[in-house]
Protein backbone atom coordinates (compact mmCIF):
# COMPACT_ATOMS: atom_id res chain seq x y z
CA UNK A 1 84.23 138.70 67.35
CA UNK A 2 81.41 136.30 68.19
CA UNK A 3 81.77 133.93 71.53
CA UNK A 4 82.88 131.31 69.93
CA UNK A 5 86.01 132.93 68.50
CA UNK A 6 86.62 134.83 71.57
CA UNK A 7 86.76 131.49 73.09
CA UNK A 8 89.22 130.12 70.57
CA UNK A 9 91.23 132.94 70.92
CA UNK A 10 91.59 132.44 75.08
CA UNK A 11 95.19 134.42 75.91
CA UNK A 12 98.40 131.71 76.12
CA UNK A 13 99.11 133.78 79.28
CA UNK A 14 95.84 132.22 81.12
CA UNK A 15 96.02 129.08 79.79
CA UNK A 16 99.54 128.53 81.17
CA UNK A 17 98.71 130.13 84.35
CA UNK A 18 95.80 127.84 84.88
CA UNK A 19 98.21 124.76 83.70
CA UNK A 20 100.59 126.15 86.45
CA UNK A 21 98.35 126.23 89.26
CA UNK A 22 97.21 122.62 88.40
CA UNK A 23 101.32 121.36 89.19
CA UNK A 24 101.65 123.59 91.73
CA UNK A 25 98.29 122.76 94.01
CA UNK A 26 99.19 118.61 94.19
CA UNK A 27 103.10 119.14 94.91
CA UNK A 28 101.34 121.43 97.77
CA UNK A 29 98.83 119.03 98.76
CA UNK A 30 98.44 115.81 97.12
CA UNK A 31 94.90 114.59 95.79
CA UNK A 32 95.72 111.50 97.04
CA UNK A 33 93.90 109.77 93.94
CA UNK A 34 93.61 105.99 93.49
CA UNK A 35 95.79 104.71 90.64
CA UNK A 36 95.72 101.50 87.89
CA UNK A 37 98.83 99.37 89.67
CA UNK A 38 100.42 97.78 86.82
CA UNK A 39 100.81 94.24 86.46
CA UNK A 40 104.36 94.42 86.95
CA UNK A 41 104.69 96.36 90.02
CA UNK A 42 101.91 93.93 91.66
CA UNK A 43 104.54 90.95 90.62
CA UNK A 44 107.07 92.48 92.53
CA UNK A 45 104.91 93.49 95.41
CA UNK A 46 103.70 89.66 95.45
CA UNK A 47 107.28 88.49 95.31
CA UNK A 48 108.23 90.29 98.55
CA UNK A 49 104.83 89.63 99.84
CA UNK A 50 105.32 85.89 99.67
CA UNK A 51 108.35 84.92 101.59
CA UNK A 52 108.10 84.00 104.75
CA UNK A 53 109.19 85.99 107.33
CA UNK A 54 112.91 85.68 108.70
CA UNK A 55 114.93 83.82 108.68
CA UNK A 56 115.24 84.23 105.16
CA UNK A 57 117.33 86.58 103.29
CA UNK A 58 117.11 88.98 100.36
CA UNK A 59 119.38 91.20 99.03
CA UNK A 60 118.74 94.87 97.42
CA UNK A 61 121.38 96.77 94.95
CA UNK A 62 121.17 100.27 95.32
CA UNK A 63 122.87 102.55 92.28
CA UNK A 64 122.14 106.09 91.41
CA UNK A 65 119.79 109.37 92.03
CA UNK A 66 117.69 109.57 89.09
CA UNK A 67 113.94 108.23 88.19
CA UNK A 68 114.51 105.41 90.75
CA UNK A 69 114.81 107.21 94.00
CA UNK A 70 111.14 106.90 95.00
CA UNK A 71 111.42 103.48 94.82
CA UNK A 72 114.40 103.16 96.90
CA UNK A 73 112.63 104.93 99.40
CA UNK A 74 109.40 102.58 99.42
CA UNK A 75 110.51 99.40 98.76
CA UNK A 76 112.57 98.87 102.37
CA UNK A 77 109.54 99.24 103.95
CA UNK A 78 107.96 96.05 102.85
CA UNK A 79 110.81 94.56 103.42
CA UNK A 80 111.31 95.61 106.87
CA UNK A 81 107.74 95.18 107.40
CA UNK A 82 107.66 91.09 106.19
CA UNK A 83 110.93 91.25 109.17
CA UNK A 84 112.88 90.06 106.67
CA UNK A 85 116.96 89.74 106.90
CA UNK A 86 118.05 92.55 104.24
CA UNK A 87 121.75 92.43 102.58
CA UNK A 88 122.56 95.80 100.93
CA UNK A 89 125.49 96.74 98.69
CA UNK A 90 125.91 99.32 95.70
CA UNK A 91 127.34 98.18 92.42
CA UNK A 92 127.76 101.57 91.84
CA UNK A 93 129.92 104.65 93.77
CA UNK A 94 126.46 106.61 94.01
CA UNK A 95 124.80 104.06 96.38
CA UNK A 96 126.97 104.54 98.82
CA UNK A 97 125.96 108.33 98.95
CA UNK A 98 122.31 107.06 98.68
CA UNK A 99 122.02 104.54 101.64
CA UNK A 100 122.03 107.25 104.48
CA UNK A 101 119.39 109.61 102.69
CA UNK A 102 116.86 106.07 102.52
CA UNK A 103 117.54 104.82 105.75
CA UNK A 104 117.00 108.90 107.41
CA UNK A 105 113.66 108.26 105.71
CA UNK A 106 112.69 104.75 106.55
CA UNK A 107 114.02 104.59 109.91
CA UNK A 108 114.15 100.91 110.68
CA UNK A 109 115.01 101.06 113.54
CA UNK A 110 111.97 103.45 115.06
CA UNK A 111 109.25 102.34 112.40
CA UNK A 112 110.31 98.44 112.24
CA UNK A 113 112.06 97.84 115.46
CA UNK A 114 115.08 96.00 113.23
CA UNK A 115 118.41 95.99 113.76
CA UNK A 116 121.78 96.95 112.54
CA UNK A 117 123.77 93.86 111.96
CA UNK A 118 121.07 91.62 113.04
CA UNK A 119 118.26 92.04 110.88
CA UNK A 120 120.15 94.29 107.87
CA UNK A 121 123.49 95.25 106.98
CA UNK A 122 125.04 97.72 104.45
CA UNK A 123 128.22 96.09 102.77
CA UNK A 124 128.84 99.51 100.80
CA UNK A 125 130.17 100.22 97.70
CA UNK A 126 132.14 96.74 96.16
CA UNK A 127 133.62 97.05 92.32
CA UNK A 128 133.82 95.35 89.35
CA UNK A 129 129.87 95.04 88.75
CA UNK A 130 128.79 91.87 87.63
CA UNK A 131 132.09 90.78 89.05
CA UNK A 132 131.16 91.64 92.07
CA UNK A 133 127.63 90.87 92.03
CA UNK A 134 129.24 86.98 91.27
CA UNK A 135 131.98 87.20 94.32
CA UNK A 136 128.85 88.15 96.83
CA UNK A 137 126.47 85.91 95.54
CA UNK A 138 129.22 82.91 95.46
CA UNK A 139 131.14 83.61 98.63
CA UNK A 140 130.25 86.53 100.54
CA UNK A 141 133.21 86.07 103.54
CA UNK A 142 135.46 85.89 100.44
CA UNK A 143 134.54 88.75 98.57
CA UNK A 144 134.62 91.47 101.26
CA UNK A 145 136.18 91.94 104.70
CA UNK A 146 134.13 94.38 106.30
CA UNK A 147 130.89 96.64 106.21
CA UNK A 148 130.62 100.16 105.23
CA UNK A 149 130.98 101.22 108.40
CA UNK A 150 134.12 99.09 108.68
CA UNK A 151 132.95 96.26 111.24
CA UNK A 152 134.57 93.07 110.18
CA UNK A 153 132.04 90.48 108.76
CA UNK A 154 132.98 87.76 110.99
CA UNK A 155 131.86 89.88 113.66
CA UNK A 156 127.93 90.57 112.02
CA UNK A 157 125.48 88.09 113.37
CA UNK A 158 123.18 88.04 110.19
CA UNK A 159 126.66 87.51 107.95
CA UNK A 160 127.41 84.62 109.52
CA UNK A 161 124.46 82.89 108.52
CA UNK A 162 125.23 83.51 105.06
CA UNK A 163 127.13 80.48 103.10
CA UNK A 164 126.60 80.90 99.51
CA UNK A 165 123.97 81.28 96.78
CA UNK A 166 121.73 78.91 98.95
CA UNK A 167 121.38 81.52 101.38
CA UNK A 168 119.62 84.21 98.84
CA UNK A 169 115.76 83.67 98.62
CA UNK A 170 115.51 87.12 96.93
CA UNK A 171 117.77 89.80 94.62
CA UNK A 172 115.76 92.92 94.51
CA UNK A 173 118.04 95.52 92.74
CA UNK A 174 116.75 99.11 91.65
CA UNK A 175 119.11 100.91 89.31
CA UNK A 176 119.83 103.28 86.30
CA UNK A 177 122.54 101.66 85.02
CA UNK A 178 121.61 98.88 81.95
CA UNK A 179 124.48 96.76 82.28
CA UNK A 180 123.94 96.40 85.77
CA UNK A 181 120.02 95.73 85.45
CA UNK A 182 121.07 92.74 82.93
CA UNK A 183 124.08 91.72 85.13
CA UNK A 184 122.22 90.60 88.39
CA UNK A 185 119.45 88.76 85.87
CA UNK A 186 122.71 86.82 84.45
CA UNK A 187 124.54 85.97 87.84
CA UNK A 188 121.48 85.82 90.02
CA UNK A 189 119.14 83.86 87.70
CA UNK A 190 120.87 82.51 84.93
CA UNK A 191 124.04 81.17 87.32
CA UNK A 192 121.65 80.36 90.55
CA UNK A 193 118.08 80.56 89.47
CA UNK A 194 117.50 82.84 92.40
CA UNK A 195 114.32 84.81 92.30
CA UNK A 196 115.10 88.49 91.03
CA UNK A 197 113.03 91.10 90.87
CA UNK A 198 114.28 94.57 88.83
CA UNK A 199 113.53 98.10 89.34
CA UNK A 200 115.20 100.78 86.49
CA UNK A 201 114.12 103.99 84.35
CA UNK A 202 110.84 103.52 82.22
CA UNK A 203 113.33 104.27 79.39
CA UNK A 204 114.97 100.73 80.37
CA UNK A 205 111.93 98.89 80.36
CA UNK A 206 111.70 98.12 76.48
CA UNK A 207 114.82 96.05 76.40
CA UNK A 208 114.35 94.50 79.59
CA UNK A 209 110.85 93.42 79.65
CA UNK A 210 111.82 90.20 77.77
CA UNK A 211 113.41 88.78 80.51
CA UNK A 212 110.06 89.28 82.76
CA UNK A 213 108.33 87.87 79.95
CA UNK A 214 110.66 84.85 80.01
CA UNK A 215 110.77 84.54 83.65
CA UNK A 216 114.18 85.72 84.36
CA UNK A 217 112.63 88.60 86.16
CA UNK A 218 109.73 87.91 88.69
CA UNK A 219 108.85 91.76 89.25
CA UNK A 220 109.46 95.11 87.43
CA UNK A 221 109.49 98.76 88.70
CA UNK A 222 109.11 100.81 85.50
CA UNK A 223 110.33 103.85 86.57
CA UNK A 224 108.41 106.76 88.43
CA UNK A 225 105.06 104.72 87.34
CA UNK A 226 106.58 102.13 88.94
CA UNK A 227 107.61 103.89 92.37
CA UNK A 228 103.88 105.40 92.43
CA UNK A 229 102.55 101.43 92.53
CA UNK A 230 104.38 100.61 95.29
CA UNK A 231 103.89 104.04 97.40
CA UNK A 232 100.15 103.08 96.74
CA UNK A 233 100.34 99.00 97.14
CA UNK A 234 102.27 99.78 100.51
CA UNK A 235 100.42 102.46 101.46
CA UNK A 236 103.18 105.15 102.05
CA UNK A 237 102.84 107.60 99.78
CA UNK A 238 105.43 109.99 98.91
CA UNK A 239 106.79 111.49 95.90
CA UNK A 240 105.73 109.16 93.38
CA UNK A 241 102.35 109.68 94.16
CA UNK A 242 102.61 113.47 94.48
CA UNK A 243 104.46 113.50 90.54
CA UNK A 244 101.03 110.84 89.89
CA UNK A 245 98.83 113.55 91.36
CA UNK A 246 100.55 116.89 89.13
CA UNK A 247 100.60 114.72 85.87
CA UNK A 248 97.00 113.67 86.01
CA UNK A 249 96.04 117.11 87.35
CA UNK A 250 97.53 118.90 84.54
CA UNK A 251 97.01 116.22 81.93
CA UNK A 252 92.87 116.77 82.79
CA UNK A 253 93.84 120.36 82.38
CA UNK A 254 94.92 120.06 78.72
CA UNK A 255 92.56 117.70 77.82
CA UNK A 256 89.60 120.36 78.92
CA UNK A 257 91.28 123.08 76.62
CA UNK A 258 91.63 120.65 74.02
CA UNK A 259 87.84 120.15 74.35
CA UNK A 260 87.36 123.50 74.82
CA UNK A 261 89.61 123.95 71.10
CA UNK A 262 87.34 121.93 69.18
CA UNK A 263 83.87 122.99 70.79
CA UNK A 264 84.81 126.43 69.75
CA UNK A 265 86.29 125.71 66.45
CA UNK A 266 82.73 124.01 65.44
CA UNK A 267 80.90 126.62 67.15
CA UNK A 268 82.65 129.26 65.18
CA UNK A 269 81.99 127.12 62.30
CA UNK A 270 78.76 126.72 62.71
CA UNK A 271 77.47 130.30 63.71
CA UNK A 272 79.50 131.68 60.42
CA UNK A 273 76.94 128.96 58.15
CA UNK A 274 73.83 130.34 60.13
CA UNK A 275 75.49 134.16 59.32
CA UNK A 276 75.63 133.26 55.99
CA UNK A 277 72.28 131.87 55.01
């Protein structure tokens, strides 16, 4: 066997052990590599980046676990670094479980010195989806009673300053849910014309795009490509950057065996002609 064809013929055990040890070195330590921030995620980024600081208010959805988290976890730090005033609720039972996980990471308090019921406030979980995305956005006092942590919303200072849509210079929702990515474009934009920006699962993006194309949406988050923009725009990097680092680790990886394939496929090729004449 000549060496070409020995080449050709590398073992599937090495190969996938080399593969292996290209995930496993950047989820270990990251590269840190500089990435292509889409136009998109720079919209968003932009978005936030252009309101003034407080008083002004903004309001994020939270909803779900999945492709999203990363972004949950670095887009509150903009926010909290512009010292904006931050309404949160969930549309959805799982944000709820998700608000204490984010805020154990960002730490607003330490890292931002904002504060509970002043500068942010977490209404919870409310029901009914766009329904309820169209009771907060109309009449907030009317629509719920209390916070999650059951404090009456007469008694929040940065409530009180909130009397209807007029109050909103921002929706920023991040979710995995279609229905609710279209609902806060319909009742935020469509109803208000409030500035919205969107953050959802790459798998999303094809049907929603149109309304960032039209306007409707100011920003998109396209899943974990998405999340790794704004890690790198805002400069805290985390796992979005990490999963960047793996994918273009091993994606180098397989394009060098590919390379490798072909070189030694011609090679072969080429040494059984010379054999030959």
């Amino acid at each position: 066997m000549s060496t070409w064809e020995k080449l050709a013929a590398l073992p599937r055990e090495i190969v996938l052990t080399i593969v292996l040890i290209a995930m496993i070195v950047p989820a270990i330590r990251p590269f840190r590599l500089p990435i292509m921030v889409g136009k998109m995620s720079k919209d968003w980024y932009n978005t936030v980046d252009s309101l003034p600081d407080s008083p002004l208010r903004h309001r994020i959805q939270l909803r779900g676990l999945s492709n999203p988290r990363p972004m949950r976890r670095r887009n509150p730090p903009q926010m909290f670094e512009k010292h904006l005033k931050i309404i949160i609720m969930a549309t959805q039972l799982e944000g709820s479980m998700m608000y204490p996980l984010i805020m154990e990471k960002v730490k607003p308090e330490k890292n931002y010195g904002a504060e509970y019921g002043k500068d942010y406030v977490f209404l919870g979980y409310i029901a009914g989806a766009q329904t309820a995305m169209a009771a907060v956005l109309g009449d907030i006092h009317t629509a719920v009673k209390e916070d999650y942590y059951g404090t009456p919303i007469d008694q929040i200072p940065l409530l009180k300053e909130v009397k209807g849509p007029e109050s909103y210079d921002l929706v920023a929702y991040l979710t995995t849910d279609g229905g609710i990515a279209e609902g806060w474009v319909y009742q935020a934009y469509s109803r208000y014309k409030l500035t919205v920006v969107g953050g959802f699962l790459s798998m999303m993006t094809p049907s929603l795009k149109p309304y960032y194309d039209a306007g409707a949406l100011k920003g998109i988050l396209d899943g974990i490509k998405g999340a790794a923009d704004m890690e790198y725009m805002t400069h805290h990097p985390g796992d979005a950057l990490r999963a960047t680092d793996i994918l273009s680790a091993t994606q180098t990886i397989v394009l060098i065996f590919i390379a490798i394939g072909n070189i030694s496929y011609w090679g072969a090729r080429l040494s059984k002609k010379e054999g030959e004449s």
